[in-house]
Protein backbone atom coordinates (compact mmCIF):
# COMPACT_ATOMS: atom_id res chain seq x y z
CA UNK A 1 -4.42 59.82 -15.93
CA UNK A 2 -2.11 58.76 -18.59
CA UNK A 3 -2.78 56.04 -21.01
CA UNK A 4 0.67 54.41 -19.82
CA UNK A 5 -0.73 54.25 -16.07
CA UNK A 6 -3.77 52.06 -17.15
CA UNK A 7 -2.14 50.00 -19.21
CA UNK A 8 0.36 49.50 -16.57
CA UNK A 9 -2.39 48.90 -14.24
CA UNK A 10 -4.32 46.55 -16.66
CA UNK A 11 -1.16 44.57 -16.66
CA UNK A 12 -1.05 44.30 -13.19
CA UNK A 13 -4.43 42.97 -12.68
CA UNK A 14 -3.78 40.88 -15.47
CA UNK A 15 -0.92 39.39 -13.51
CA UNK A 16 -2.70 38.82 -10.41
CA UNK A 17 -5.35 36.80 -11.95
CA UNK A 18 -2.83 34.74 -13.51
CA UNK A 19 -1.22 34.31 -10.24
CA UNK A 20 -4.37 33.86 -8.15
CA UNK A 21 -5.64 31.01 -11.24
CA UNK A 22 -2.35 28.70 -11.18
CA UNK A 23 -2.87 29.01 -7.01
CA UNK A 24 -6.10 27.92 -7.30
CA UNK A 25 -5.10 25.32 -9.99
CA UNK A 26 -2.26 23.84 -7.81
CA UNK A 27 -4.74 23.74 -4.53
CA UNK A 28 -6.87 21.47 -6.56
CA UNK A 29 -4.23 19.60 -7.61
CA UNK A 30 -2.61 19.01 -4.63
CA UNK A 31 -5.93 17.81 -3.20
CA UNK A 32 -6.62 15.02 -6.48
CA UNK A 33 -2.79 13.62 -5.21
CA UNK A 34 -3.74 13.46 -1.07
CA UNK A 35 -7.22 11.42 -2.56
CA UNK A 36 -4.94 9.28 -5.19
CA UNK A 37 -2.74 8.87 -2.35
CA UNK A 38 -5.06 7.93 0.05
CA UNK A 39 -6.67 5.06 -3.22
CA UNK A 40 -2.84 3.47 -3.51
CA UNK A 41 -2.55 3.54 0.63
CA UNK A 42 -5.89 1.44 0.39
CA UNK A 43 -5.05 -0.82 -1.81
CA UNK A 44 -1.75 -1.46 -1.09
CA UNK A 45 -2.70 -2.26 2.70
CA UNK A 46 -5.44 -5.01 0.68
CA UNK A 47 -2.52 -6.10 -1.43
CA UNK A 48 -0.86 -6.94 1.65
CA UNK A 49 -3.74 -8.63 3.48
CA UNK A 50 -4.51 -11.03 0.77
CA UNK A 51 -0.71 -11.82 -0.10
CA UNK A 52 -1.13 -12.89 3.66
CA UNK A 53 -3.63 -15.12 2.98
CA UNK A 54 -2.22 -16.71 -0.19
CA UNK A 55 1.00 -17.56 2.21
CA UNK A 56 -1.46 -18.73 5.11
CA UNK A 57 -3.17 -21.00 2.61
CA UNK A 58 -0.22 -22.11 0.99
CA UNK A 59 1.40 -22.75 3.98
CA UNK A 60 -1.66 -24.92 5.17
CA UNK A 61 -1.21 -26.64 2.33
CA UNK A 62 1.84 -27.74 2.79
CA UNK A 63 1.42 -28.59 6.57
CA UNK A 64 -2.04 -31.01 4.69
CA UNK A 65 0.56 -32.86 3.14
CA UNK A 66 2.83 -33.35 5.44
CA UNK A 67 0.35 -34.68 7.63
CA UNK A 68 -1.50 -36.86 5.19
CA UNK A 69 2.14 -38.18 4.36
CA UNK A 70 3.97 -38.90 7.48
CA UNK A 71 2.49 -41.37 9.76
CA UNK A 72 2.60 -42.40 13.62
CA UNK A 73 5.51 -44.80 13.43
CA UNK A 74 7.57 -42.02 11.57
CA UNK A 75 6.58 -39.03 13.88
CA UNK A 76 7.68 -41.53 16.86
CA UNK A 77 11.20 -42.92 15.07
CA UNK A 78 11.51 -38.75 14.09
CA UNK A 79 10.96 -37.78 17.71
CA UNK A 80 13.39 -40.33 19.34
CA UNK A 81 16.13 -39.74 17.00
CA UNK A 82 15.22 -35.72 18.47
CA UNK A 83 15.50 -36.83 21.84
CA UNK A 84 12.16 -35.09 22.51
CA UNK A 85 10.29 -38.37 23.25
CA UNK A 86 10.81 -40.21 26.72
CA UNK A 87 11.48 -44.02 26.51
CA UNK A 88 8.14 -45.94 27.97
């Protein structure tokens, strides 16, 4: 055989393990994004919890003082003025 034909050939292969490398490179990369993907899912879904809880609790709050603040004779006058309290 000619010295053209290996070289040709050499190229070839050369070629093909270039190919078969960035395949194998992009795989892996494909499968660091699913588990970085799968990390932000995770914490995003805890992000979401405890911004639930901050609301709950500040809510609560809230509701505490309101209580603490308004008494019987108010939450009666406030009802009757509602029409959502019977006269005795």
């Amino acid at each position: 055989m000619s010295v053209t034909i290996y070289l040709s050939l050499i190229v070839i292969i050369v070629v093909a393990l270039i190919v078969i490398f960035l395949f194998i490179k992009v795989s892996q990369a494909k499968k660091k994004i699913s588990e970085y993907q799968a990390i932000v899912d995770d914490v995003m879904r805890k992000n979401a919890a405890a911004q639930a809880q901050i609301n709950n609790h500040q809510e609560r709050v809230k509701n505490e003082e309101k209580a603490r603040v308004t008494n019987r004779d108010s939450i009666i006058d406030s009802l009757h003025q509602a029409g959502d309290l019977r006269d005795e």
